[in-house]
PDB file of N, CA and C in Angstrom:
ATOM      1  N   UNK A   1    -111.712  71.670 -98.839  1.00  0.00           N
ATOM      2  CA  UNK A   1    -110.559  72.453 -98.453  1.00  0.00           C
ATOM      3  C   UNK A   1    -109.618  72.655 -99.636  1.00  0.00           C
ATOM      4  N   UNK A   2    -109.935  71.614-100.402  1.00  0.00           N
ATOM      5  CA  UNK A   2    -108.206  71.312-101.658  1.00  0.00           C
ATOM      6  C   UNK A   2    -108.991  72.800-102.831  1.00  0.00           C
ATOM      7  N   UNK A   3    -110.406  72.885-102.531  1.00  0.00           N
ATOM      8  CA  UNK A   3    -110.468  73.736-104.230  1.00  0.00           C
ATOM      9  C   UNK A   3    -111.096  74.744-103.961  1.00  0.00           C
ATOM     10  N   UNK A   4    -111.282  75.658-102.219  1.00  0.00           N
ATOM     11  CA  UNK A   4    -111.539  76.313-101.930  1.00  0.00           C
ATOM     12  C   UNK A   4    -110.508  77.698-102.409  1.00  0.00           C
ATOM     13  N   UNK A   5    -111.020  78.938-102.101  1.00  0.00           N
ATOM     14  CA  UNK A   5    -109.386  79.775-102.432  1.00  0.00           C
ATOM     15  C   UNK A   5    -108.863  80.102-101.501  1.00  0.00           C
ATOM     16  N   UNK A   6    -107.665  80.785-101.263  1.00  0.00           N
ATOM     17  CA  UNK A   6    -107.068  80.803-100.072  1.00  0.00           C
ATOM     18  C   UNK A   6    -107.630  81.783 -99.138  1.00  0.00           C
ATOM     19  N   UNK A   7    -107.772  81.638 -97.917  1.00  0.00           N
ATOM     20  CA  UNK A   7    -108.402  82.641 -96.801  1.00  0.00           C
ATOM     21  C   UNK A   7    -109.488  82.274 -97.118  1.00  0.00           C
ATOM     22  N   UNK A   8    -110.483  81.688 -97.728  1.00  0.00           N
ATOM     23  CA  UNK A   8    -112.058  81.386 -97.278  1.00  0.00           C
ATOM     24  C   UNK A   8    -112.064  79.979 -96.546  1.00  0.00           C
ATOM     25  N   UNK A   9    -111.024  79.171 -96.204  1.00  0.00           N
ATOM     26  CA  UNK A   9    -110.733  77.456 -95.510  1.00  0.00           C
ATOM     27  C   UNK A   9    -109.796  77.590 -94.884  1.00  0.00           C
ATOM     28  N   UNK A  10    -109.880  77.187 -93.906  1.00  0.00           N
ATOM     29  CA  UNK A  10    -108.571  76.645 -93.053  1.00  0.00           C
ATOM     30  C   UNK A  10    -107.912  75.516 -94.383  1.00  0.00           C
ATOM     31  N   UNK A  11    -106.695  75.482 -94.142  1.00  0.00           N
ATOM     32  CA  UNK A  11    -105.757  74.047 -95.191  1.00  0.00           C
ATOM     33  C   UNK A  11    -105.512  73.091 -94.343  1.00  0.00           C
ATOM     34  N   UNK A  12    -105.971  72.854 -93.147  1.00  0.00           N
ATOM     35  CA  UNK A  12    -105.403  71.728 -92.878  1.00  0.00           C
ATOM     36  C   UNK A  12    -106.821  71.527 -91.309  1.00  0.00           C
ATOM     37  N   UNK A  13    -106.863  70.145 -91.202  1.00  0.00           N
ATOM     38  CA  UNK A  13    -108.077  69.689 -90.326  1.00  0.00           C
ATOM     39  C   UNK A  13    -107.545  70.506 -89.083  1.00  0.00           C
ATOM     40  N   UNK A  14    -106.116  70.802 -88.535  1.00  0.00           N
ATOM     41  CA  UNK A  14    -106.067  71.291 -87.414  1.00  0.00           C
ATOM     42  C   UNK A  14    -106.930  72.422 -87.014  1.00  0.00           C
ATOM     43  N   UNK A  15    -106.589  73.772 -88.019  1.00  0.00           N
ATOM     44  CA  UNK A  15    -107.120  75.266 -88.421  1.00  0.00           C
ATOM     45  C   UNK A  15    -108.743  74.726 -88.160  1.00  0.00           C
ATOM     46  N   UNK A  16    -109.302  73.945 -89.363  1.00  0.00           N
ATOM     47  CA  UNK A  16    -110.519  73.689 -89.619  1.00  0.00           C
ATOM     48  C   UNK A  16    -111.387  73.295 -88.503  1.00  0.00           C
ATOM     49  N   UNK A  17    -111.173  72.534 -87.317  1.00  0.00           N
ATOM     50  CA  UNK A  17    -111.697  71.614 -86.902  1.00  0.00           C
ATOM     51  C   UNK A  17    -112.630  72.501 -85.869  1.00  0.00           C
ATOM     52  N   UNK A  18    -111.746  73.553 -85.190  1.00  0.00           N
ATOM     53  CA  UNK A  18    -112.249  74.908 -83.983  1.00  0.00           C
ATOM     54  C   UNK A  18    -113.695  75.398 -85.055  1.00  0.00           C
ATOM     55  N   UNK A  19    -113.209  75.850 -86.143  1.00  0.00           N
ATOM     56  CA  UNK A  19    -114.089  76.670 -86.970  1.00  0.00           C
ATOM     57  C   UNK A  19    -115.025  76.054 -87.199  1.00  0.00           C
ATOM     58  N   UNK A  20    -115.381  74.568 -87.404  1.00  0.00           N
ATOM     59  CA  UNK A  20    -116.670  73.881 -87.839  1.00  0.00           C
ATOM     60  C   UNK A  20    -117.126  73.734 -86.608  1.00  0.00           C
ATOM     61  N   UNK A  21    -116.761  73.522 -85.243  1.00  0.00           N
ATOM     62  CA  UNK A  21    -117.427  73.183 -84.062  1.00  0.00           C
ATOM     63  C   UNK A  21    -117.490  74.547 -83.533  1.00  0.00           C
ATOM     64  N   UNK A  22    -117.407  75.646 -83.737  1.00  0.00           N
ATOM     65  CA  UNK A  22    -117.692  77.023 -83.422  1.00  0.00           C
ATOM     66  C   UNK A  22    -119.262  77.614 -83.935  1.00  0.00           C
ATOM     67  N   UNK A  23    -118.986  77.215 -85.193  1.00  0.00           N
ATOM     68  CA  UNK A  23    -119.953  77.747 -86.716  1.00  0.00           C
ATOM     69  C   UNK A  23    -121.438  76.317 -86.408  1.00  0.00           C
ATOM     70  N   UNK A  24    -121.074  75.393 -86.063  1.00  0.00           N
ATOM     71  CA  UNK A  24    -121.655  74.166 -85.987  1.00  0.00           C
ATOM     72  C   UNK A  24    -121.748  73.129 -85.009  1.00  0.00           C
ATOM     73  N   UNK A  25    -121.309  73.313 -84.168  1.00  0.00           N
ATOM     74  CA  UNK A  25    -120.855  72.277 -83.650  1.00  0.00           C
ATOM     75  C   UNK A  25    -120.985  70.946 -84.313  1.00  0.00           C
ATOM     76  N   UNK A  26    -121.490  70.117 -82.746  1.00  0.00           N
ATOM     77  CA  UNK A  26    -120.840  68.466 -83.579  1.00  0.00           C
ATOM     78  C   UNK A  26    -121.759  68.162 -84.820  1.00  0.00           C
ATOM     79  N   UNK A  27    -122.998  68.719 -84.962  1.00  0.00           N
ATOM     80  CA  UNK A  27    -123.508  67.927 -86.499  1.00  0.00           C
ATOM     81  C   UNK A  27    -123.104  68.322 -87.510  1.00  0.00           C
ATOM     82  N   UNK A  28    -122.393  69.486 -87.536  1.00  0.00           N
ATOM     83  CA  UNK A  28    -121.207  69.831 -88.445  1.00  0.00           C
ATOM     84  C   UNK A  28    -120.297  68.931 -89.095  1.00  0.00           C
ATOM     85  N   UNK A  29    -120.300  67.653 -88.406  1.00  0.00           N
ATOM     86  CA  UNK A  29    -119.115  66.908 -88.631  1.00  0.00           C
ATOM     87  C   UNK A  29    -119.968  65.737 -89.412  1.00  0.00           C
ATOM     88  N   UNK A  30    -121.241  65.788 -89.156  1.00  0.00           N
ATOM     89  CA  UNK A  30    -121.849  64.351 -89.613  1.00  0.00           C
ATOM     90  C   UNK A  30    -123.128  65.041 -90.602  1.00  0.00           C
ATOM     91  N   UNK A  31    -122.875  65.808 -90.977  1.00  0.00           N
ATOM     92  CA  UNK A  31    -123.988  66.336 -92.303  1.00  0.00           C
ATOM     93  C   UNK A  31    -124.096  65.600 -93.037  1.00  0.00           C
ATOM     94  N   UNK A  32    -122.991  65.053 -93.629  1.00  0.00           N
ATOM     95  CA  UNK A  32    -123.445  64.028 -94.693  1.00  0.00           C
ATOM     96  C   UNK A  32    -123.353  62.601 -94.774  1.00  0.00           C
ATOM     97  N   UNK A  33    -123.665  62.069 -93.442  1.00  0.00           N
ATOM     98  CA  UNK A  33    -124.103  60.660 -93.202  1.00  0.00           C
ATOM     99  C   UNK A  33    -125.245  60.459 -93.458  1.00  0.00           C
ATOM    100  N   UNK A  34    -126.645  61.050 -93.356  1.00  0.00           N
ATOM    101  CA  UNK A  34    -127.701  60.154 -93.810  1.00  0.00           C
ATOM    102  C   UNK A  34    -127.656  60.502 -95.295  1.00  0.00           C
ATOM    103  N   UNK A  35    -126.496  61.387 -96.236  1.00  0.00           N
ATOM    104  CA  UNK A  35    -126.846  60.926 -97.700  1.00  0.00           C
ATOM    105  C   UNK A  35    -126.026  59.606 -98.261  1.00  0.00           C
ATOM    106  N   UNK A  36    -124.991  59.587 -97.634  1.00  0.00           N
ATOM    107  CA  UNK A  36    -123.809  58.442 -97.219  1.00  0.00           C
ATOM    108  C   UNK A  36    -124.775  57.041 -96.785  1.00  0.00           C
ATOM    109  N   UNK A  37    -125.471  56.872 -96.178  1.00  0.00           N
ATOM    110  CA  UNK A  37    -125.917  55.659 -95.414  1.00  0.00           C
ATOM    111  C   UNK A  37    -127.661  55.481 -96.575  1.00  0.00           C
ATOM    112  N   UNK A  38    -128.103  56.252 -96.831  1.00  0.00           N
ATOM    113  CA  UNK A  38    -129.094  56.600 -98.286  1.00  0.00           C
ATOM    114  C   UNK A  38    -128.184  55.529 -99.291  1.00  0.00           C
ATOM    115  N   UNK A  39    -127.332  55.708-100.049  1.00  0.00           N
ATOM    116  CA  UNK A  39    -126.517  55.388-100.462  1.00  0.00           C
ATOM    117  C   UNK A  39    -126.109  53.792 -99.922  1.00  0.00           C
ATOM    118  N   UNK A  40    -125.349  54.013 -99.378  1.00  0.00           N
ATOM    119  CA  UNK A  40    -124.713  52.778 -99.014  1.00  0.00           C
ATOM    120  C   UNK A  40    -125.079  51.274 -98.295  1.00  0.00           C
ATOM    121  N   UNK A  41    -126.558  51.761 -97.510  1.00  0.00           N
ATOM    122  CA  UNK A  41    -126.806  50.990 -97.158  1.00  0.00           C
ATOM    123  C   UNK A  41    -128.075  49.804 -98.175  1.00  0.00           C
ATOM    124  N   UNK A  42    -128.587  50.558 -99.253  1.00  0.00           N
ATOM    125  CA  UNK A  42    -128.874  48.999-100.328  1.00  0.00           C
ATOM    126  C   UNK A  42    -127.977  48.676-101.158  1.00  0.00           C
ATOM    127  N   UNK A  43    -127.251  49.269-101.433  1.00  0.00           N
ATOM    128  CA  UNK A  43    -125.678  48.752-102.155  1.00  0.00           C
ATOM    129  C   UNK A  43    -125.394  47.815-101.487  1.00  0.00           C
ATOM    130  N   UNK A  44    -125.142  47.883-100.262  1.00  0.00           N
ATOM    131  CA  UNK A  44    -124.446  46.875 -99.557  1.00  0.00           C
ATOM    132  C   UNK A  44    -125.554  45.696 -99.587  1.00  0.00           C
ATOM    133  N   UNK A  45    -126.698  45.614 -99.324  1.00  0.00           N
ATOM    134  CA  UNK A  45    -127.612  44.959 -99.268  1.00  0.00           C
ATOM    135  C   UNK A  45    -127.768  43.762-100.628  1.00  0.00           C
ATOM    136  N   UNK A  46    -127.853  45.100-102.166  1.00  0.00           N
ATOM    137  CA  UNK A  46    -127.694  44.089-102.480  1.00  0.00           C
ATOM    138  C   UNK A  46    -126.453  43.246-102.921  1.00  0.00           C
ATOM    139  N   UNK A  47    -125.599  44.012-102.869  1.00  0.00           N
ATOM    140  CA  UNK A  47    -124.206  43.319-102.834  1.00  0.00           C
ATOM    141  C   UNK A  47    -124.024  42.181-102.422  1.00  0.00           C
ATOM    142  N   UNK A  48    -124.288  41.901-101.315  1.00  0.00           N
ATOM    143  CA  UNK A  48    -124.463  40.753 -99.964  1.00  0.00           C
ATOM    144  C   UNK A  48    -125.493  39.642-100.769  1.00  0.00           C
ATOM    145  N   UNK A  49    -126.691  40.365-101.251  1.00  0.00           N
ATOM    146  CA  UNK A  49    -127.897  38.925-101.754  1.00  0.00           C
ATOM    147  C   UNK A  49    -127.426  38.211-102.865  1.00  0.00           C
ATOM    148  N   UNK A  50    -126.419  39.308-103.953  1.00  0.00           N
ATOM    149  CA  UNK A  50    -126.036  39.299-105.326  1.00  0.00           C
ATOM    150  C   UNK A  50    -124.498  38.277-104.842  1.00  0.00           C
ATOM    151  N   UNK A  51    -123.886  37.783-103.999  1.00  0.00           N
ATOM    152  CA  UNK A  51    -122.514  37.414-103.579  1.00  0.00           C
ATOM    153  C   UNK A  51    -123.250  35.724-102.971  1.00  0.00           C
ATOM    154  N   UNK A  52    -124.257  35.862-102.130  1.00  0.00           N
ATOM    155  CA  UNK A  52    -125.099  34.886-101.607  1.00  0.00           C
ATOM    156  C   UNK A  52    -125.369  33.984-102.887  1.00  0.00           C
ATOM    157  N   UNK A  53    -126.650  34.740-103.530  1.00  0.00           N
ATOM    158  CA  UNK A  53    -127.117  33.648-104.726  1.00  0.00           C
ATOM    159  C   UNK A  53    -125.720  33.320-106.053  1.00  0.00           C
ATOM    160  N   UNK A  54    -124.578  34.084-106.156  1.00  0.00           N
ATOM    161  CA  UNK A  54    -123.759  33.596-107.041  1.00  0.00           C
ATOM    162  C   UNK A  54    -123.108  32.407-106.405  1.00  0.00           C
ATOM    163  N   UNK A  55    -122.626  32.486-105.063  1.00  0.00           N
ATOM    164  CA  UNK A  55    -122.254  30.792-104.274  1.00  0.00           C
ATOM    165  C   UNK A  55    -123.118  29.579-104.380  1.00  0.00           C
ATOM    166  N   UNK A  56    -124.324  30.112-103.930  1.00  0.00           N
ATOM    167  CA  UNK A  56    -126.001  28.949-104.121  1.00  0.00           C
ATOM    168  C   UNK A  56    -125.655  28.121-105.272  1.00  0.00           C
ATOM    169  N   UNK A  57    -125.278  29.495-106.594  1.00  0.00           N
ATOM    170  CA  UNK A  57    -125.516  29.021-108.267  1.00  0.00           C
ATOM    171  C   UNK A  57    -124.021  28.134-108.179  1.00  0.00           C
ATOM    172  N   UNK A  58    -122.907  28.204-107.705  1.00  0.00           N
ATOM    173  CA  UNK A  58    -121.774  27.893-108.193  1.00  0.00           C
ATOM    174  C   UNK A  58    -121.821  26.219-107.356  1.00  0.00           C
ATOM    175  N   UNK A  59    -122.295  26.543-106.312  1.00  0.00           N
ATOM    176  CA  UNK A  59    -122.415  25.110-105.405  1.00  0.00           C
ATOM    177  C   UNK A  59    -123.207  24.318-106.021  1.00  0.00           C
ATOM    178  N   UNK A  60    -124.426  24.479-106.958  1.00  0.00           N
ATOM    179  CA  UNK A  60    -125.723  23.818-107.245  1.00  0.00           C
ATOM    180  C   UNK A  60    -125.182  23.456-108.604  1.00  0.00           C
ATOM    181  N   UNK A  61    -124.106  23.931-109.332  1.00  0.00           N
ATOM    182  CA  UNK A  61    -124.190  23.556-110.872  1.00  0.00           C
ATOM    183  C   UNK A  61    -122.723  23.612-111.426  1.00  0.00           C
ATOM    184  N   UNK A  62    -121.818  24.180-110.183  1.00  0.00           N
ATOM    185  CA  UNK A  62    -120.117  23.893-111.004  1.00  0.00           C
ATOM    186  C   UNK A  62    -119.721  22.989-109.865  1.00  0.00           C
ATOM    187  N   UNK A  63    -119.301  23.390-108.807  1.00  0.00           N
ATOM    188  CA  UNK A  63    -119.244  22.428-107.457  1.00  0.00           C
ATOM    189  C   UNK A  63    -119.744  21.109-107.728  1.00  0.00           C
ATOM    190  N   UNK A  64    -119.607  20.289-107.484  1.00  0.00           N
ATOM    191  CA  UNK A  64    -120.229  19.068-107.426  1.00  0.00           C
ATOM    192  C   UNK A  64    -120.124  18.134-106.219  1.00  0.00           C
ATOM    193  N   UNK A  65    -118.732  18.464-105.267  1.00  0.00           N
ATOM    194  CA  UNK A  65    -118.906  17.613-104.385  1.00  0.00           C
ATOM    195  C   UNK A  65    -119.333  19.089-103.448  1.00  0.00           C
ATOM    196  N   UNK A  66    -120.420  18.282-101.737  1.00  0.00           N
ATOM    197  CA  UNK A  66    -120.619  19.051-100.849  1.00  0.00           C
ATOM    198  C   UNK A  66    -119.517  20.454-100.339  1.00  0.00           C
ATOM    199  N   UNK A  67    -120.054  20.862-100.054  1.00  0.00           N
ATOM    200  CA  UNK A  67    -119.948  22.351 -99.497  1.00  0.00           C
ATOM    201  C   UNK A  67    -118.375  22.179 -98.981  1.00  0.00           C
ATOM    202  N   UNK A  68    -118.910  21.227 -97.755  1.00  0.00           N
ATOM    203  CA  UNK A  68    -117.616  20.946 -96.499  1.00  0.00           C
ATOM    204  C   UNK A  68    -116.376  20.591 -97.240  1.00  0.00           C
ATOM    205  N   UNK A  69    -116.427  19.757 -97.991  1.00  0.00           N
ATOM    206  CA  UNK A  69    -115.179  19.349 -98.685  1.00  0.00           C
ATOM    207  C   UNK A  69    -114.133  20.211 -99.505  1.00  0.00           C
ATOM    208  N   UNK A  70    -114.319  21.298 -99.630  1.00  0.00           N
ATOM    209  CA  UNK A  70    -113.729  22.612-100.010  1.00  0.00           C
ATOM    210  C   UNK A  70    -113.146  23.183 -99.181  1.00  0.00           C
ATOM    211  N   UNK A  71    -112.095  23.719 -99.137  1.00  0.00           N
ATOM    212  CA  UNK A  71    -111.310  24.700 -98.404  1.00  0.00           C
ATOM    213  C   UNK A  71    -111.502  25.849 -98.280  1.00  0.00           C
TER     214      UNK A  71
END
């Protein structure tokens, strides 16, 4: 909407919202979730394994007393 020119976009989601569910309806609104979830979902994945094994490493070799005893 921000770098469209004027009269080819509605400016604001109100204008916009009739026109994409007219032109599209509702998958109009979710086109770009499976490149979004493509994306995001092994990021997150390995984010999560990469956050896991840095605790494992920090508990096993800087930590020294058990787990529980930490706040």
């Amino acid at each position: 909407m921000q770098t469209s020119d004027k009269g080819t976009f509605p400016e604001t989601a109100r204008e916009g919202w009739p026109k994409i569910m007219n032109s599209e309806g509702w998958a109009g609104f979710y086109k770009g979730i499976k490149p979004l979830w493509m994306r995001q979902v092994p990021y997150t994945m390995v984010k999560f394994g990469a956050f896991e094994n840095t605790v494992k490493a920090f508990y096993a070799n800087i930590f020294t007393a058990p787990k529980a005893s930490y706040s």
